[in-house]
Protein backbone atom coordinates (compact mmCIF):
# COMPACT_ATOMS: atom_id res chain seq x y z
CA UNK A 1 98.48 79.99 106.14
CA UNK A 2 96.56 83.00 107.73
CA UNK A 3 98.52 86.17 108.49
CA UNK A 4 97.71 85.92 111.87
CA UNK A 5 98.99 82.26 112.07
CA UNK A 6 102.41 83.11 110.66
CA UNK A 7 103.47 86.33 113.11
CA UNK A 8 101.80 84.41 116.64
CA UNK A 9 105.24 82.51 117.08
CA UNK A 10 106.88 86.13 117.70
CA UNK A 11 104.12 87.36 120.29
CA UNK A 12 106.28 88.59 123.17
CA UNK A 13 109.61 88.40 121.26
CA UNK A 14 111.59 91.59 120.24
CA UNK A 15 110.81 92.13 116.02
CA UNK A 16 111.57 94.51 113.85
CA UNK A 17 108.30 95.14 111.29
CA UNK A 18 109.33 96.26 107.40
CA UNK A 19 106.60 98.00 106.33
CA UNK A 20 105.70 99.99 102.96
CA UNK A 21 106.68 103.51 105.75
CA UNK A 22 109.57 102.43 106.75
CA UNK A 23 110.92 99.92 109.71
CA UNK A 24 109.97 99.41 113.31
CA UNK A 25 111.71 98.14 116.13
CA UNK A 26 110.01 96.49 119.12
CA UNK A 27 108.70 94.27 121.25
CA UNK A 28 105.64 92.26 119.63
CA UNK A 29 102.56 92.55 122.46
CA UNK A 30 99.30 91.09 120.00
CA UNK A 31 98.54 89.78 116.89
CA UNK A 32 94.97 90.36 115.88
CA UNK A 33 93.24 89.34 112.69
CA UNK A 34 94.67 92.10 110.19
CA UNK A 35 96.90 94.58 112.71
CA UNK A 36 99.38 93.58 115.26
CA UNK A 37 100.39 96.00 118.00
CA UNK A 38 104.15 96.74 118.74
CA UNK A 39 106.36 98.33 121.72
CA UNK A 40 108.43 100.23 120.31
CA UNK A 41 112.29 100.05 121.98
CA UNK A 42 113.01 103.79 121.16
CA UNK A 43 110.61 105.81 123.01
CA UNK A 44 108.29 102.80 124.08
CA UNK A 45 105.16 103.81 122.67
CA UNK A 46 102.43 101.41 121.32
CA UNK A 47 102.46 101.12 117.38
CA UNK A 48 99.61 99.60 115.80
CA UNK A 49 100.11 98.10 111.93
CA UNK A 50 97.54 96.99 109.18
CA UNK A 51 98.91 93.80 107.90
CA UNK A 52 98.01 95.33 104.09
CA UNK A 53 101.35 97.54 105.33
CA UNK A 54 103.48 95.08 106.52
CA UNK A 55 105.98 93.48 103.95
CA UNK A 56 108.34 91.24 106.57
CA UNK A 57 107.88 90.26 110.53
CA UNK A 58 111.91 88.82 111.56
CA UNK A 59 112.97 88.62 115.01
CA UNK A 60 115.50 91.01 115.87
CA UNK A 61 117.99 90.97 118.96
CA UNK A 62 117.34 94.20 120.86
CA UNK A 63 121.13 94.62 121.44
CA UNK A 64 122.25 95.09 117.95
């Protein structure tokens, strides 16, 4: 299954994004072919990511 396939179920959901720099936190706003584009919770600034940096996409409850 394509990359882009797998993450589209969290489009709009709050995820946090393990990538090879660290974590993000955020809400998911696009998936494109090889980058998806998060909002950030913490200072709500747009975060694009290269899927060749991206090791795990989980939702995440904004809360905790």
């Amino acid at each position: 299954m394509a990359f882009r396939d797998q993450v589209r179920r969290f489009e709009g959901k709050n995820v946090k994004v393990e990538t090879v720099n660290g974590n993000f936190f955020g809400k998911l706003i696009e998936v494109k072919s090889s980058t998806i584009i998060l909002r950030e919770h913490d200072n709500d600034r747009r975060t694009i990511i290269r899927d060749s940096k991206i090791i795990a996409v989980t939702e995440h409850d904004h809360d905790c």
